[in-house]
N, C-alpha and C. Protein backbone atom coordinates (compact mmCIF):
# COMPACT_ATOMS: atom_id res chain seq x y z
N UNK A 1 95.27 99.99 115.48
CA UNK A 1 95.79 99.07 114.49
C UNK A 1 96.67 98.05 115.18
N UNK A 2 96.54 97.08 114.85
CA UNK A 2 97.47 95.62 114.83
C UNK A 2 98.86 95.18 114.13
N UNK A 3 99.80 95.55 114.23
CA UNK A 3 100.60 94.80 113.24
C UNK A 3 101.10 93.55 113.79
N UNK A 4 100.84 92.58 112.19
CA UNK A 4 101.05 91.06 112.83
C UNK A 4 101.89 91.19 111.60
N UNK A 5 103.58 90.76 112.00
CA UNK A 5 104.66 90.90 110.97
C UNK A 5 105.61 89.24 112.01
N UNK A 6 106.62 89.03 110.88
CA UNK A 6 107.64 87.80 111.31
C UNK A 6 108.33 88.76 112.41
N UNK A 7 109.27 87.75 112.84
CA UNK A 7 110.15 89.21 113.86
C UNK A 7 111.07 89.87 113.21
N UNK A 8 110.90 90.94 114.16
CA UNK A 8 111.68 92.42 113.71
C UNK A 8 113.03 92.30 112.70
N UNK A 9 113.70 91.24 112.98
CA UNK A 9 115.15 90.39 112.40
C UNK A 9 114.61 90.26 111.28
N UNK A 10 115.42 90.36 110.11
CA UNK A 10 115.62 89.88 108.51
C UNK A 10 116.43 89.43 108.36
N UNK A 11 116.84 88.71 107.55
CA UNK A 11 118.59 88.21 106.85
C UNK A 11 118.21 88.94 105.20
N UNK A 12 119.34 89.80 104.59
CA UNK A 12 119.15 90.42 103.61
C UNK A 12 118.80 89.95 102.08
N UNK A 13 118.57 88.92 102.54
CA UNK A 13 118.21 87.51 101.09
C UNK A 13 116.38 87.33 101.35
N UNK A 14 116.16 87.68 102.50
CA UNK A 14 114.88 86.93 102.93
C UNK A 14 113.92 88.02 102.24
N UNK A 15 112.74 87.42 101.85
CA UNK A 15 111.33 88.26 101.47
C UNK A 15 110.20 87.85 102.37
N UNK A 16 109.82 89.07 102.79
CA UNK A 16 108.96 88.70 104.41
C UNK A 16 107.89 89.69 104.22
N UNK A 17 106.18 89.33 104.60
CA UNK A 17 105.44 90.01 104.73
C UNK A 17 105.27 90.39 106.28
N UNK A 18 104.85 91.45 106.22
CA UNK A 18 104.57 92.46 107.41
C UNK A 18 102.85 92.70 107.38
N UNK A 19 102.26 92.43 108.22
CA UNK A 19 100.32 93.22 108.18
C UNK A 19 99.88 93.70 108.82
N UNK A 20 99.03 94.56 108.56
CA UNK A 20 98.59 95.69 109.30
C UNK A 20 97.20 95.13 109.44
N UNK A 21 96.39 94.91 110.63
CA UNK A 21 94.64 95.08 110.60
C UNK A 21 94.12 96.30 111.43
N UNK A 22 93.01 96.46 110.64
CA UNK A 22 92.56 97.91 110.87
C UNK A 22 90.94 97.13 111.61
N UNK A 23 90.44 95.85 111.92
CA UNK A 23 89.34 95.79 111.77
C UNK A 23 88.76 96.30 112.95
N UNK A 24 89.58 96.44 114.22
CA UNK A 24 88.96 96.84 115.44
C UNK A 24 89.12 98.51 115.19
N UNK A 25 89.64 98.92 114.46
CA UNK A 25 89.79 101.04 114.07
C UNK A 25 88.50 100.85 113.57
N UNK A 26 88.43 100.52 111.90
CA UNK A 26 87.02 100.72 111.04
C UNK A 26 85.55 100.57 112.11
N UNK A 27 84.57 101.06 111.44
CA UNK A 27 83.35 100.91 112.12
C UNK A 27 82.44 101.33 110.61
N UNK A 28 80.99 100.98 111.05
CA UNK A 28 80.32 101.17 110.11
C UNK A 28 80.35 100.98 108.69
N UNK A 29 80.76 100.20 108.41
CA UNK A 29 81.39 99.90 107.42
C UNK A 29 82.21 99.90 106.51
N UNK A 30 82.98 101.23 106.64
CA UNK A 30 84.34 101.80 106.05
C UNK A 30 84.98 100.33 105.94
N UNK A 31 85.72 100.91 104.77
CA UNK A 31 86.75 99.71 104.45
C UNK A 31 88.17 100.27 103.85
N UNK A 32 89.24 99.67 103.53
CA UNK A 32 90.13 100.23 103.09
C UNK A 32 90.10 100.37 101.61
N UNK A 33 90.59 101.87 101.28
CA UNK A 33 90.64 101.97 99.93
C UNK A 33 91.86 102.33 99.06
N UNK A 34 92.93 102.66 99.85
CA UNK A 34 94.00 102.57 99.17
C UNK A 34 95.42 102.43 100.20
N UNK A 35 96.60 101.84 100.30
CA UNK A 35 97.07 101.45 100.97
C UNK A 35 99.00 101.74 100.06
N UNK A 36 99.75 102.37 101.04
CA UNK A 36 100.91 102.93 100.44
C UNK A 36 102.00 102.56 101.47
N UNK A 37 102.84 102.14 101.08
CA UNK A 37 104.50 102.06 102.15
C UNK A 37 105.51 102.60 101.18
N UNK A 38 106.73 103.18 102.26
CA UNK A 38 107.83 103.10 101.85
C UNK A 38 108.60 103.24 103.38
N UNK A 39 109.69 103.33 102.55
CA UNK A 39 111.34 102.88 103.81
C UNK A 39 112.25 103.91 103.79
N UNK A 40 112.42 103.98 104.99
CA UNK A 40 113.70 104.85 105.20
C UNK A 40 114.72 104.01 105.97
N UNK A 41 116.13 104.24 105.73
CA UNK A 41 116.95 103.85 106.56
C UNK A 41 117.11 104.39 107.94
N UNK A 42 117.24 104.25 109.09
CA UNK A 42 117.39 104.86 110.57
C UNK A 42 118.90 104.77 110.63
N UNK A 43 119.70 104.17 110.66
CA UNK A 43 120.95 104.24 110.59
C UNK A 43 122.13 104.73 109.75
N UNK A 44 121.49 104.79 108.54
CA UNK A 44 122.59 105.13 107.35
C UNK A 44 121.42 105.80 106.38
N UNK A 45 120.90 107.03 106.13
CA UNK A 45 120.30 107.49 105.40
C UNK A 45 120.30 106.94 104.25
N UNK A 46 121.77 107.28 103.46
CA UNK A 46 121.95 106.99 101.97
C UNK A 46 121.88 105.50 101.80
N UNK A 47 121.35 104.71 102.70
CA UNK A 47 121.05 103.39 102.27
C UNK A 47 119.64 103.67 101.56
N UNK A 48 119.44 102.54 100.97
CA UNK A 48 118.25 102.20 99.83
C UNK A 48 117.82 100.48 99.44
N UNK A 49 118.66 100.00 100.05
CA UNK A 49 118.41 98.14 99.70
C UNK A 49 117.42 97.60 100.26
N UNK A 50 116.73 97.92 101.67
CA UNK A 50 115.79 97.27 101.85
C UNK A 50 114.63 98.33 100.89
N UNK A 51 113.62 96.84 100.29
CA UNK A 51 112.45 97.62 99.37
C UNK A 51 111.05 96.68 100.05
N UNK A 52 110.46 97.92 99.62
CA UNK A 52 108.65 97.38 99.47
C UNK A 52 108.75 96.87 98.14
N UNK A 53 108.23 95.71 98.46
CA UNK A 53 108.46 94.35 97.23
C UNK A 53 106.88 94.00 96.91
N UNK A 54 106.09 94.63 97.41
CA UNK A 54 104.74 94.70 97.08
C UNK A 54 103.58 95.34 98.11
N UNK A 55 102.39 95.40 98.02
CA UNK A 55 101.73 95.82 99.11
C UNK A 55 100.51 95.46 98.21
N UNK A 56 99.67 94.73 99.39
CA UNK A 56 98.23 94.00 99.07
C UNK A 56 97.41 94.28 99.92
N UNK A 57 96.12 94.78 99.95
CA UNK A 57 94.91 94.84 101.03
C UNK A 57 93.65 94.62 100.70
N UNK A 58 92.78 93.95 101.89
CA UNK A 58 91.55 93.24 101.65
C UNK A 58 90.72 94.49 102.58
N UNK A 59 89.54 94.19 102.59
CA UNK A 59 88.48 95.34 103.56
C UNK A 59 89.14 95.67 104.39
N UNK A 60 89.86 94.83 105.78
CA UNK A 60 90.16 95.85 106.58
C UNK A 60 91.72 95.05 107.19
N UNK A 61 92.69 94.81 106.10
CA UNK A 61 94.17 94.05 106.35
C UNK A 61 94.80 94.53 105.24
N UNK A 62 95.80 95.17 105.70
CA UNK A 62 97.40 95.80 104.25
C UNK A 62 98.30 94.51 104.95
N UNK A 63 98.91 94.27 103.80
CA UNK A 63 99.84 93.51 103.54
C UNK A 63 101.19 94.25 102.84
N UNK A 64 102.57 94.26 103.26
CA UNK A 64 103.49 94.49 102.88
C UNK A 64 104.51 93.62 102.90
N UNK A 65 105.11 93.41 101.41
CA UNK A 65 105.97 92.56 101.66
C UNK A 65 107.40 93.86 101.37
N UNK A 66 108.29 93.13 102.29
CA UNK A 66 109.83 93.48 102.44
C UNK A 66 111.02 92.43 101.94
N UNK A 67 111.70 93.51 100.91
CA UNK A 67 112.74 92.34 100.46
C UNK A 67 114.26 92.99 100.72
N UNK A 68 115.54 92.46 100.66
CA UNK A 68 116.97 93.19 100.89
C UNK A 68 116.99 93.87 102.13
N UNK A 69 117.65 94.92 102.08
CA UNK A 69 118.27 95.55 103.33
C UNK A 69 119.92 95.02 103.28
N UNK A 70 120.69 96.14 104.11
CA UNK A 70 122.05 95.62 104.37
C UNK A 70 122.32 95.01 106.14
N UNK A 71 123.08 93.85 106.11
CA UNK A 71 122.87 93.54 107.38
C UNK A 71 123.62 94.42 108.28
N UNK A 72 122.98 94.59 109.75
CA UNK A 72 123.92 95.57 110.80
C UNK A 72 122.91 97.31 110.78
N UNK A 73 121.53 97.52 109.95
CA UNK A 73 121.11 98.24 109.46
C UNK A 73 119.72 98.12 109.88
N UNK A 74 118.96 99.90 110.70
CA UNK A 74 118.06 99.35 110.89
C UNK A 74 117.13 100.28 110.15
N UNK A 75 115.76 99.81 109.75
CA UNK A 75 114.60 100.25 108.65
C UNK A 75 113.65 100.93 109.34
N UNK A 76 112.68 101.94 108.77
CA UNK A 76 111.62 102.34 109.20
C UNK A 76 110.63 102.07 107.60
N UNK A 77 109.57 101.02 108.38
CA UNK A 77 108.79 101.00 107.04
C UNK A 77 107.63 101.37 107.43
N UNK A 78 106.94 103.05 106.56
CA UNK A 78 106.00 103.50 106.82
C UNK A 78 104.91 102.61 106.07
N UNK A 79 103.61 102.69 106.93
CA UNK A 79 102.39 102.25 106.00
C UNK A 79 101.14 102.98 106.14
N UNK A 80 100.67 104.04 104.81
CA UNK A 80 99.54 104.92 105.03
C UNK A 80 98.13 104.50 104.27
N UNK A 81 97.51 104.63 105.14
CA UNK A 81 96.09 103.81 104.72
C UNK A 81 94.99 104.42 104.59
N UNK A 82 94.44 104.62 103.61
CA UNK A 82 92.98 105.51 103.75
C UNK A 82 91.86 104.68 103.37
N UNK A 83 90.91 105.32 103.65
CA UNK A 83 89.96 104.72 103.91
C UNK A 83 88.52 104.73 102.85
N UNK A 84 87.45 104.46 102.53
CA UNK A 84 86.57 105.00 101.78
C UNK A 84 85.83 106.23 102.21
N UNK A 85 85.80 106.59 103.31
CA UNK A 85 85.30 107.57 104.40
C UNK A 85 86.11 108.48 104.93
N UNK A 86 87.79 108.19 104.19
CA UNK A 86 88.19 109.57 104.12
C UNK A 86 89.15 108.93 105.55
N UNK A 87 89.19 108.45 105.98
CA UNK A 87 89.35 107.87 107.74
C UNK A 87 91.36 107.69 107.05
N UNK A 88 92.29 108.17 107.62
CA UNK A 88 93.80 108.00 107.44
C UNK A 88 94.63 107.45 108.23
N UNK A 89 95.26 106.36 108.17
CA UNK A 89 95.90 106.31 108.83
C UNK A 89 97.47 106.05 108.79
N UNK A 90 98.65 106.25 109.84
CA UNK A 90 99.92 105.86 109.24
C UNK A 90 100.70 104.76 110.60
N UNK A 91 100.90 103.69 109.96
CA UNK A 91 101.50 102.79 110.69
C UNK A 91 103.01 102.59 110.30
N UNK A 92 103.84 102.58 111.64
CA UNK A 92 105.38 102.04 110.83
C UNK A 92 105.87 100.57 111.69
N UNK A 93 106.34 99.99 110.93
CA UNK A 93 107.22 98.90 111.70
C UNK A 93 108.63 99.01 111.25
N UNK A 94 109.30 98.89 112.37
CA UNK A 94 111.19 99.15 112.97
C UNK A 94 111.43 97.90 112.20
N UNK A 95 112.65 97.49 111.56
CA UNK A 95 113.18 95.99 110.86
C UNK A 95 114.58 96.71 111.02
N UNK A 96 115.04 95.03 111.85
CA UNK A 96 116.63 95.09 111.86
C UNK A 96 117.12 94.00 111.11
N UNK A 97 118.32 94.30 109.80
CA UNK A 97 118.58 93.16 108.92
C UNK A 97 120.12 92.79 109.43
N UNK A 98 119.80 91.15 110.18
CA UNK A 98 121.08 90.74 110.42
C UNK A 98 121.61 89.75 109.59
N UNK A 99 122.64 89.36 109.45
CA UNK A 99 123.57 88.12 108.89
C UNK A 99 123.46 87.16 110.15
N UNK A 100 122.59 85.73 110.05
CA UNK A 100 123.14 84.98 111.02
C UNK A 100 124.17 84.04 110.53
């Protein structure tokens, strides 16, 4: 898998998509059939402000968008993907939300 996301940096106002392509994984025609994220904080557990603000996918690209977070705070945003063929997969991208 590919992730093509803005850089790792947020400012806690900003709404930013993150994407995942699967097209060099898939083969034979599998495609994606259902596509799930969520977030954990890495630094401060009981945080909760940064959110999955949506999640969109075409045959073989998830889309996640990310909104909030507290600045100084860093994210783990999981993304699990299955497939029509049963095929699973779990991608995360690291996000650090600063104040510039």
């Amino acid at each position: 898998m590919t992730v093509f996301k803005p850089p790792e940096a947020k400012q806690p106002w900003e709404r930013m998509d993150y994407a995942v392509t699967y097209q060099d994984w898939l083969n034979g025609g599998d495609v994606l059939e259902d596509v799930d994220a969520f977030v954990e904080c890495i630094t401060d557990p009981a945080d909760i402000s940064l959110l999955v603000d949506g999640v969109e996918f075409t045959a073989n690209t998830a889309k996640v968008w990310i909104a909030g977070g507290t600045a100084g705070n860093r994210y783990k945003v999981t993304v699990r993907s299955t497939t029509q063929q049963q095929r699973r997969d779990e991608s995360e991208i690291i996000i650090t939300v600063k104040e510039y």
